[in-house]
C-alpha atoms as a PDB file:
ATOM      1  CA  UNK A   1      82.082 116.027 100.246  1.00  0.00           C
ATOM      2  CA  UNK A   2      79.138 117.526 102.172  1.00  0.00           C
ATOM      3  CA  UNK A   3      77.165 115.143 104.714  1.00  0.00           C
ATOM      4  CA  UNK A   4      73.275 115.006 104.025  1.00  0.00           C
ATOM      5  CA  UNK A   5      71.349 116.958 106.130  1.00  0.00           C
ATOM      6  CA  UNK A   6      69.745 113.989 107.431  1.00  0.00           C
ATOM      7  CA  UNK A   7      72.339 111.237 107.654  1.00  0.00           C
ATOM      8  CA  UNK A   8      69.636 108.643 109.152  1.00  0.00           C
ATOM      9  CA  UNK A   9      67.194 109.144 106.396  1.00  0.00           C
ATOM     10  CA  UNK A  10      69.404 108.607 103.453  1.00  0.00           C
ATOM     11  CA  UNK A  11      71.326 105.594 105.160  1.00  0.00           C
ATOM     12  CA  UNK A  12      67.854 104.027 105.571  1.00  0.00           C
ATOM     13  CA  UNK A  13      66.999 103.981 101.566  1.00  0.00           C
ATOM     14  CA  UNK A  14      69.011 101.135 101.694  1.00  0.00           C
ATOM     15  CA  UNK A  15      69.187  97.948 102.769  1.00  0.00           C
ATOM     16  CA  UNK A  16      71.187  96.274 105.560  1.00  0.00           C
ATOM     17  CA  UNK A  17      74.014  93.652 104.439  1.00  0.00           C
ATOM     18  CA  UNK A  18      74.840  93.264 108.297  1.00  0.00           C
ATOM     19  CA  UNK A  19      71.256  93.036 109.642  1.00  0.00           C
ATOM     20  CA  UNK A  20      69.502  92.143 106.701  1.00  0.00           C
ATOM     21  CA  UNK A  21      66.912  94.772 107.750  1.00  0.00           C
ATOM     22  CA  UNK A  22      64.767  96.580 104.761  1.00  0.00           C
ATOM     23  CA  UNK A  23      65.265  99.931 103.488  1.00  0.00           C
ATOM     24  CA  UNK A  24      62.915 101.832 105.723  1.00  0.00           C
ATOM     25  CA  UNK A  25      63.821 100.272 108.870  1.00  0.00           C
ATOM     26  CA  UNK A  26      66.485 101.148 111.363  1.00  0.00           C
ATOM     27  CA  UNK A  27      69.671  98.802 112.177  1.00  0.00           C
ATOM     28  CA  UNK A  28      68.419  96.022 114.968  1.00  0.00           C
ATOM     29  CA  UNK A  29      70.579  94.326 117.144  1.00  0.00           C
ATOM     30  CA  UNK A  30      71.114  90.393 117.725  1.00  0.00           C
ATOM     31  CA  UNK A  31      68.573  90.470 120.923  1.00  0.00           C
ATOM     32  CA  UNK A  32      65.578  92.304 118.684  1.00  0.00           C
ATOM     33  CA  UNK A  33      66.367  95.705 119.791  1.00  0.00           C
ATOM     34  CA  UNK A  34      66.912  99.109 117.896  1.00  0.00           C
ATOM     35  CA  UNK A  35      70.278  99.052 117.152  1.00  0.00           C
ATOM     36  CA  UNK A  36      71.984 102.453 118.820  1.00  0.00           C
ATOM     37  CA  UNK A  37      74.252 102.952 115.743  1.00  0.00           C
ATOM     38  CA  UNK A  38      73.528 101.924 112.259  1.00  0.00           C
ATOM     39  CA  UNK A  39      76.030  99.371 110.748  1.00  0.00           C
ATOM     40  CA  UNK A  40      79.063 100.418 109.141  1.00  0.00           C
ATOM     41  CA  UNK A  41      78.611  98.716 105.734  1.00  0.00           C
ATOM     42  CA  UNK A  42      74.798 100.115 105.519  1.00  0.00           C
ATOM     43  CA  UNK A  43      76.056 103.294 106.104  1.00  0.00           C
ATOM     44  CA  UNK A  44      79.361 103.329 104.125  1.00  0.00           C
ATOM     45  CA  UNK A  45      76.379 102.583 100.972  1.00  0.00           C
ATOM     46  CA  UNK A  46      76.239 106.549 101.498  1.00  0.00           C
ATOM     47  CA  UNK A  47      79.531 108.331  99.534  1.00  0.00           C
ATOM     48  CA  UNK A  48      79.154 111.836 101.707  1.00  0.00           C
ATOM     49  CA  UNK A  49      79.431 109.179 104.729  1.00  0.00           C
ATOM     50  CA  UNK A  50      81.713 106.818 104.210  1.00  0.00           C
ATOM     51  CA  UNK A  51      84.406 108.772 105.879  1.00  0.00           C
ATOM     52  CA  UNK A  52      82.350 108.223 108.927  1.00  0.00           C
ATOM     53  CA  UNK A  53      83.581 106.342 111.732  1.00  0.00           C
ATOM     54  CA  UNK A  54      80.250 105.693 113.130  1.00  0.00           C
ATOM     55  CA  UNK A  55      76.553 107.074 112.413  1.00  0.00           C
ATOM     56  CA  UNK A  56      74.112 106.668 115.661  1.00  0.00           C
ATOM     57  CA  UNK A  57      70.276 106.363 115.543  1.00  0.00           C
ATOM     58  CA  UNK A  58      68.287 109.488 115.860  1.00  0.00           C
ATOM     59  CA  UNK A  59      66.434 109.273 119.833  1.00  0.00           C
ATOM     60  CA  UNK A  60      63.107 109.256 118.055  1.00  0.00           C
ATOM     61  CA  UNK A  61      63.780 106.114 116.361  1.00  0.00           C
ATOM     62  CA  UNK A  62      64.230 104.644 119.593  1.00  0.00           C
ATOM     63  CA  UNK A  63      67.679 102.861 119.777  1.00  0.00           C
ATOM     64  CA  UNK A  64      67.172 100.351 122.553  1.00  0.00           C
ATOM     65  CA  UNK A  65      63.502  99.200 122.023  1.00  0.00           C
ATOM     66  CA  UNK A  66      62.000  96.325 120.804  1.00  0.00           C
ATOM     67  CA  UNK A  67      62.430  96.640 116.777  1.00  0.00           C
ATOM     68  CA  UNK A  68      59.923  97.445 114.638  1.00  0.00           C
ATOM     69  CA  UNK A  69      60.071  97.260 110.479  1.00  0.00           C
ATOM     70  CA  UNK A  70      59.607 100.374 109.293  1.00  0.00           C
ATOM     71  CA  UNK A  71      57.566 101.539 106.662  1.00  0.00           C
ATOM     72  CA  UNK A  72      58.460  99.603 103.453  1.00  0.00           C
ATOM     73  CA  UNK A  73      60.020 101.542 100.438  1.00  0.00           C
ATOM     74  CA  UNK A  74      62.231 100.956  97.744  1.00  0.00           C
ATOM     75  CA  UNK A  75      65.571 100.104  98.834  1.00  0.00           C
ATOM     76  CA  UNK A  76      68.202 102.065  96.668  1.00  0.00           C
ATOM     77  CA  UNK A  77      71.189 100.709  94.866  1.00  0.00           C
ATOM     78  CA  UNK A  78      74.608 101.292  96.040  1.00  0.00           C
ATOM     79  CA  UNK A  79      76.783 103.235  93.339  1.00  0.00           C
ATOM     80  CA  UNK A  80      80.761 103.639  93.284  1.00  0.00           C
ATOM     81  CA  UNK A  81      82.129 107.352  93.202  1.00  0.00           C
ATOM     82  CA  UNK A  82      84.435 108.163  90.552  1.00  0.00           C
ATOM     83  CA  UNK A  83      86.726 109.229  92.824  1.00  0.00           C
ATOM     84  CA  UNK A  84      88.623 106.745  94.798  1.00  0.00           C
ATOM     85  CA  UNK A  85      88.482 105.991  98.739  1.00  0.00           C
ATOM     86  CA  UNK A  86      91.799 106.855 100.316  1.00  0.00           C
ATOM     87  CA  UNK A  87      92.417 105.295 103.395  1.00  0.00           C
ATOM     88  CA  UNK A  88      95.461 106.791 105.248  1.00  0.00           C
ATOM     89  CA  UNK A  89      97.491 105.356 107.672  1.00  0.00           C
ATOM     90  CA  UNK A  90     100.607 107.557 109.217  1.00  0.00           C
ATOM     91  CA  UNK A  91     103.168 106.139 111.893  1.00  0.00           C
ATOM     92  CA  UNK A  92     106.517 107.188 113.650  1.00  0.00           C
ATOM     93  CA  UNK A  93     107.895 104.919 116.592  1.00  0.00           C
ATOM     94  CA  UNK A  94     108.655 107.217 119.169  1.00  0.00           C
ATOM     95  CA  UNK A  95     106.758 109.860 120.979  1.00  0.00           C
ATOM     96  CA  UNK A  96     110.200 112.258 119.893  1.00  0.00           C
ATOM     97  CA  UNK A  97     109.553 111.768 116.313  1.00  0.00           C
ATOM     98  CA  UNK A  98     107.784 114.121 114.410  1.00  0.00           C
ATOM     99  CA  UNK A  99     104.476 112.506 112.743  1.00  0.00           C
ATOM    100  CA  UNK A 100     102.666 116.096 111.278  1.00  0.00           C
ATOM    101  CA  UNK A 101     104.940 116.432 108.021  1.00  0.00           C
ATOM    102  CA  UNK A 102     103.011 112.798 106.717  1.00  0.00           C
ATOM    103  CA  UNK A 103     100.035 114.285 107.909  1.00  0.00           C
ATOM    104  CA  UNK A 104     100.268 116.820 105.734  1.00  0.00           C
ATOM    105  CA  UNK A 105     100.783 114.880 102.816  1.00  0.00           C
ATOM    106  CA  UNK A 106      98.063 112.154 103.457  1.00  0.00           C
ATOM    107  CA  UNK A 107      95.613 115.050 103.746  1.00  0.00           C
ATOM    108  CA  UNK A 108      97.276 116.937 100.184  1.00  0.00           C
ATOM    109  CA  UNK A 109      96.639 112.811  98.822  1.00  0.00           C
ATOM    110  CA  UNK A 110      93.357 113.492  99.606  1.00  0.00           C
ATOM    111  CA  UNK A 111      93.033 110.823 102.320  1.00  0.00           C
ATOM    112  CA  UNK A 112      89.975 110.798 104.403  1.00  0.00           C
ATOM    113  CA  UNK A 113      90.136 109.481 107.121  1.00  0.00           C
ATOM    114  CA  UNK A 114      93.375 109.373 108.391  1.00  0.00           C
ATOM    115  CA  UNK A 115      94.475 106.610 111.042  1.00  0.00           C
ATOM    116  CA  UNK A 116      97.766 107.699 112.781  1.00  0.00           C
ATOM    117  CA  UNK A 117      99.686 106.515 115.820  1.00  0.00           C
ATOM    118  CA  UNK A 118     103.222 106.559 117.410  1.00  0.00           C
ATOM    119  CA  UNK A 119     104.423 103.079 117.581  1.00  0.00           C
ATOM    120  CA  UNK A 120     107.414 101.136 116.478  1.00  0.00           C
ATOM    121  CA  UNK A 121     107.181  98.245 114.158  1.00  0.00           C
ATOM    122  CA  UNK A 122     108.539  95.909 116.850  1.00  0.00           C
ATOM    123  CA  UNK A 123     104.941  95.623 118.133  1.00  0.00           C
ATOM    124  CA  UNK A 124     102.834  93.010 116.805  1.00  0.00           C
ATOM    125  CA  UNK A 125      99.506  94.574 117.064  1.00  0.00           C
ATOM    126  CA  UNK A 126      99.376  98.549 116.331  1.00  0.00           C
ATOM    127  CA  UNK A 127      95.576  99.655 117.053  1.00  0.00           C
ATOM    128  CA  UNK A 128      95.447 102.444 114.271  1.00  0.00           C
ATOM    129  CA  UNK A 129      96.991 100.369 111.477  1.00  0.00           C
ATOM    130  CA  UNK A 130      94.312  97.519 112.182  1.00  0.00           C
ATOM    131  CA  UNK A 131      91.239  99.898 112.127  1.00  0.00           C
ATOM    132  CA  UNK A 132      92.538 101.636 108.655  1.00  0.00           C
ATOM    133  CA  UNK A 133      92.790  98.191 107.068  1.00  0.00           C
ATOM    134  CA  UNK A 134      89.089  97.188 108.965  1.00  0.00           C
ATOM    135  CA  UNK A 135      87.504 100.171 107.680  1.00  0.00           C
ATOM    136  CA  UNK A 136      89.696 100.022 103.824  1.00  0.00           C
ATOM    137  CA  UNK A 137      88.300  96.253 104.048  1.00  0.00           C
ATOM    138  CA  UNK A 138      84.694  97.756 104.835  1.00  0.00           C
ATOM    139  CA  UNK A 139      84.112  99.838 101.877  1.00  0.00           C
ATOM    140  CA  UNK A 140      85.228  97.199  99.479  1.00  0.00           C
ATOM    141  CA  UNK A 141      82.725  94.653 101.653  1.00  0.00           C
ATOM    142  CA  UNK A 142      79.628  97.484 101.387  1.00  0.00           C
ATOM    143  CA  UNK A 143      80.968  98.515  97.418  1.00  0.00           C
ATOM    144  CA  UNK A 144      82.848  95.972  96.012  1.00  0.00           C
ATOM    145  CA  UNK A 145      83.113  98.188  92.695  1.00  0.00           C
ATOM    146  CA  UNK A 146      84.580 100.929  94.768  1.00  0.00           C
ATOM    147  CA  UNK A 147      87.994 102.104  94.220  1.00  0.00           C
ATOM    148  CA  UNK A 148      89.964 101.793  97.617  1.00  0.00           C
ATOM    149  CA  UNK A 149      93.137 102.778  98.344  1.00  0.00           C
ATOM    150  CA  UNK A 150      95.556 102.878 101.495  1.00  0.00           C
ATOM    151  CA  UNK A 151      97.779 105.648 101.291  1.00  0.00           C
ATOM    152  CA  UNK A 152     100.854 105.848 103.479  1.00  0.00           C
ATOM    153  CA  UNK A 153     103.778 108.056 103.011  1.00  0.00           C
ATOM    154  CA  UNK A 154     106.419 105.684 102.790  1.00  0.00           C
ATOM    155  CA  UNK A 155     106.736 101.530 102.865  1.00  0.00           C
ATOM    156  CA  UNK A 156     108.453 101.633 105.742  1.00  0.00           C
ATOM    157  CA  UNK A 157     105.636 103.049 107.512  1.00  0.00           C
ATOM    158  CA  UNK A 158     103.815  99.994 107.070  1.00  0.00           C
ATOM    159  CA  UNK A 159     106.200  97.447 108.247  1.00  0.00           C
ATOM    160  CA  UNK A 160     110.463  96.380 108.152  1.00  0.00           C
ATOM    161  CA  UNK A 161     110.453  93.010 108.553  1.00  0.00           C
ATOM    162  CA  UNK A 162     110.210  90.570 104.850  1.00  0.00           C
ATOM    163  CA  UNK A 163     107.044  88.600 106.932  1.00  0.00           C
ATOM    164  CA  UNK A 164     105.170  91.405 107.917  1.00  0.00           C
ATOM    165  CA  UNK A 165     105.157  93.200 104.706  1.00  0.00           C
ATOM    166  CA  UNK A 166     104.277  89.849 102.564  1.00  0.00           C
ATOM    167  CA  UNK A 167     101.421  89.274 104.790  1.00  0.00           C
ATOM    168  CA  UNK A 168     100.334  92.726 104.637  1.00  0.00           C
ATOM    169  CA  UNK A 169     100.347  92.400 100.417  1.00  0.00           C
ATOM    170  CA  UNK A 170      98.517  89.687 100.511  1.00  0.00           C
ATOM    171  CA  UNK A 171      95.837  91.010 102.775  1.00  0.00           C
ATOM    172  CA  UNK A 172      95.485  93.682 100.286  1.00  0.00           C
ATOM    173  CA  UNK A 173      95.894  91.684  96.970  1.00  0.00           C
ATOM    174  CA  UNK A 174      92.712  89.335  98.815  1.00  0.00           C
ATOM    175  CA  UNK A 175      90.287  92.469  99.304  1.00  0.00           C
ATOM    176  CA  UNK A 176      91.638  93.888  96.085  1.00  0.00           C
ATOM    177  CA  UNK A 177      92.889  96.960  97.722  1.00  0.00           C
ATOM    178  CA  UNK A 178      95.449  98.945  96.268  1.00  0.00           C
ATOM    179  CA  UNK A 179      98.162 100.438  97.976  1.00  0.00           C
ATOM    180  CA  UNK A 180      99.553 104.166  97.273  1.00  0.00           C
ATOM    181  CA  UNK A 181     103.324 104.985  98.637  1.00  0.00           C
ATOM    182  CA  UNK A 182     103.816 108.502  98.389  1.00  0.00           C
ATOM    183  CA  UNK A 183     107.737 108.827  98.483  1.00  0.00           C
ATOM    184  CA  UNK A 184     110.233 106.505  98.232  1.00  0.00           C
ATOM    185  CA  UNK A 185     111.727 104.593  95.098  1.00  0.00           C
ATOM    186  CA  UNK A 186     108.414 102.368  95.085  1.00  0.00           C
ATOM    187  CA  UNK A 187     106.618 105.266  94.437  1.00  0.00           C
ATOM    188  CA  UNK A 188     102.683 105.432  92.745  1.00  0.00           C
ATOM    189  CA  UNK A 189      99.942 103.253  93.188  1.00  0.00           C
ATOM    190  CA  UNK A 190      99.378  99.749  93.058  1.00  0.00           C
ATOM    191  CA  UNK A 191      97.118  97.353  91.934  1.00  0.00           C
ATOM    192  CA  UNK A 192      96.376  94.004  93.232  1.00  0.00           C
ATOM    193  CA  UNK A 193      95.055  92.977  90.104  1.00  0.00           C
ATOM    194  CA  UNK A 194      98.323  92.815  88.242  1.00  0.00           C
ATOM    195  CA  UNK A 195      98.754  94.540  84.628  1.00  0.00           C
ATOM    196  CA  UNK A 196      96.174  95.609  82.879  1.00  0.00           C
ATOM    197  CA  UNK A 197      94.431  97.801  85.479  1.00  0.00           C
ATOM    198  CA  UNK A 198      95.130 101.661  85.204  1.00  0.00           C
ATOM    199  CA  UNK A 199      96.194 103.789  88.535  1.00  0.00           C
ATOM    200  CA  UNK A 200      97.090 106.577  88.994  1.00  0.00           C
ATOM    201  CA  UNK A 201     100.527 108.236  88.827  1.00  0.00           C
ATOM    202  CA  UNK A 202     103.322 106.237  87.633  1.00  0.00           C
ATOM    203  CA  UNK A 203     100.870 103.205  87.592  1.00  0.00           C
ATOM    204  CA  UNK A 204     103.176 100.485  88.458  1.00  0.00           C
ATOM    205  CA  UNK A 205     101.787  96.717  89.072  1.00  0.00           C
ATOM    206  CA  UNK A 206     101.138  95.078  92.114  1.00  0.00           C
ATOM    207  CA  UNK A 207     104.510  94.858  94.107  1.00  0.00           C
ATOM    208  CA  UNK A 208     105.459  90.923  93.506  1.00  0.00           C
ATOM    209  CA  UNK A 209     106.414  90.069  97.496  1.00  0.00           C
ATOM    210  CA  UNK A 210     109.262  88.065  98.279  1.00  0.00           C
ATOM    211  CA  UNK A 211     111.376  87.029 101.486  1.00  0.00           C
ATOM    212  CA  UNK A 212     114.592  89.092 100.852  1.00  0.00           C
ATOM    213  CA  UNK A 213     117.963  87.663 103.398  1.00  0.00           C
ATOM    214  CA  UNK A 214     119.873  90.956 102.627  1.00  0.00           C
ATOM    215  CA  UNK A 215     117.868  93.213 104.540  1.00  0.00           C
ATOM    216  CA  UNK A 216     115.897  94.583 101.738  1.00  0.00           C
ATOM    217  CA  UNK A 217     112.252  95.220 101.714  1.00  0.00           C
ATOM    218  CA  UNK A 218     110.519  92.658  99.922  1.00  0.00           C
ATOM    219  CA  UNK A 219     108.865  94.450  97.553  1.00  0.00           C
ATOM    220  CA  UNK A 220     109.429  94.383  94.064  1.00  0.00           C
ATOM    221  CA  UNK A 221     107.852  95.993  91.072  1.00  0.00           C
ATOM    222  CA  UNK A 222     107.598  93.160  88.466  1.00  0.00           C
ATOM    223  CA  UNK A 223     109.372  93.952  85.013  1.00  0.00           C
ATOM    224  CA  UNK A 224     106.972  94.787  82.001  1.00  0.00           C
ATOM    225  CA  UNK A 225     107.376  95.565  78.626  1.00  0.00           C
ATOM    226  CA  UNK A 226     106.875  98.792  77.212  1.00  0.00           C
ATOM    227  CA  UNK A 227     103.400 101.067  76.964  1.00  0.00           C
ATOM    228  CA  UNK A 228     102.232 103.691  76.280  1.00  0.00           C
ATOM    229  CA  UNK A 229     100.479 105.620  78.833  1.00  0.00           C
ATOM    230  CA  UNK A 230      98.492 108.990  78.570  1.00  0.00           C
ATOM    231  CA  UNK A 231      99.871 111.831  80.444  1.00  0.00           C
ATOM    232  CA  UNK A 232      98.977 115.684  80.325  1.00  0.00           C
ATOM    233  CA  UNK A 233     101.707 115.972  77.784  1.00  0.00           C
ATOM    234  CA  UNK A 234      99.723 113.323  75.576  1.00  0.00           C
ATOM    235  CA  UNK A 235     100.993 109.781  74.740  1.00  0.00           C
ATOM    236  CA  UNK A 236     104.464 108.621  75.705  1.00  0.00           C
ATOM    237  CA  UNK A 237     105.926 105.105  75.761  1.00  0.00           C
ATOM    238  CA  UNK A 238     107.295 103.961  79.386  1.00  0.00           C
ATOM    239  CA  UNK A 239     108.881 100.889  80.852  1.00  0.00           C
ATOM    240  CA  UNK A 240     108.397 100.166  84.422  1.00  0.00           C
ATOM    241  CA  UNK A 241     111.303  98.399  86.199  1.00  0.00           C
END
């Protein structure tokens, strides 16, 4: 999707949920002052933006001054796209392993942006995972009826150990953001909010969590009874195991 010409002036039709500051106005700061950047859920109000890490204030609105309201207009309402946010997240845990080939396949899922990193799972704190789930839990802040998805290639990529992966779910299931695996036998998309809700691909339900002693990742797709689901074939009756 295209950026606007003028990324400033379209961000400030709306108004700030961080700042509280009118539509008209630039982002201000905690001390009173023009706010260098405008805040990421204002700006994340924008769809052609919201793959954005950042969006600074123009010099001649003078980030760093003493803030001024700006000239008072109708503040716009935020809309969802019809096309879901994919947030991807790619990881490998050595600097030997080769990280491009689930590059490639985030961008195919049409992921934008893409947090990566070389890490192993052993660490408690990997940098790039946080910021993809801060910036997955952003949009869904800024557009709550936005569809947001985090995309990885693989569960594995996200975490081993039973703990990690439960607390991970539930992080999700909270912000009601789905999760996409692209290979694997977990494969599709899943929603947080249980049956009912359609995704795309195979469109299982929410992986049910639970602390496995035999090694196994804890995910499981709950067992549901038989539907019928509209493919490009047509209709066809399925049941999801």
């Amino acid at each position: 999707m295209p950026q606007p010409a003028a990324p400033a002036a379209v961000v400030e039709q709306f108004d700030c949920p961080t700042c509280e500051v009118p539509a008209g106005s630039t982002c201000r700061t905690r001390g009173g002052k023009v706010a260098p950047k405008y805040h990421t859920p204002r700006f994340m109000l924008v769809p052609q933006l919201r793959a954005e890490l950042e969006v600074r204030t123009p010099a001649d609105r003078g980030p760093g001054r003493v803030w001024e309201m700006g000239p008072a207009i109708d503040a716009a309402a935020p809309e969802a796209t019809t096309k879901p946010t994919r947030v991807g997240y790619a990881r490998c845990s050595t600097a030997q392993q080769e990280l491009q080939s689930q590059l490639d396949a985030l961008e195919e899922a049409g992921c934008d942006p893409v947090f990566s990193e070389k890490i192993s799972t052993r660490v408690k704190v990997r940098p790039e995972f946080v910021k993809a789930m801060d910036f997955a839990r952003t949009i869904k802040k800024a557009v709550p009826h936005q569809r947001v998805i985090l995309t990885v290639h693989e569960m594995k990529r996200l975490g081993r150990g039973a703990a990690e992966l439960l607390t991970i779910a539930e992080d999700l299931r909270h912000h009601d953001i789905q999760l996409e695996l692209l290979t694997g036998p977990l494969q599709g998309v899943y929603d947080p909010s249980g049956h009912g809700r359609a995704c795309s691909r195979s469109s299982p339900a929410w992986p049910s969590p639970s602390v496995s002693t035999s090694g196994r990742s804890p995910w499981k797709v709950r067992r549901r009874p038989a539907s019928v689901a509209v493919t490009a074939d047509g209709p066809r009756s399925s049941t999801m195991t």
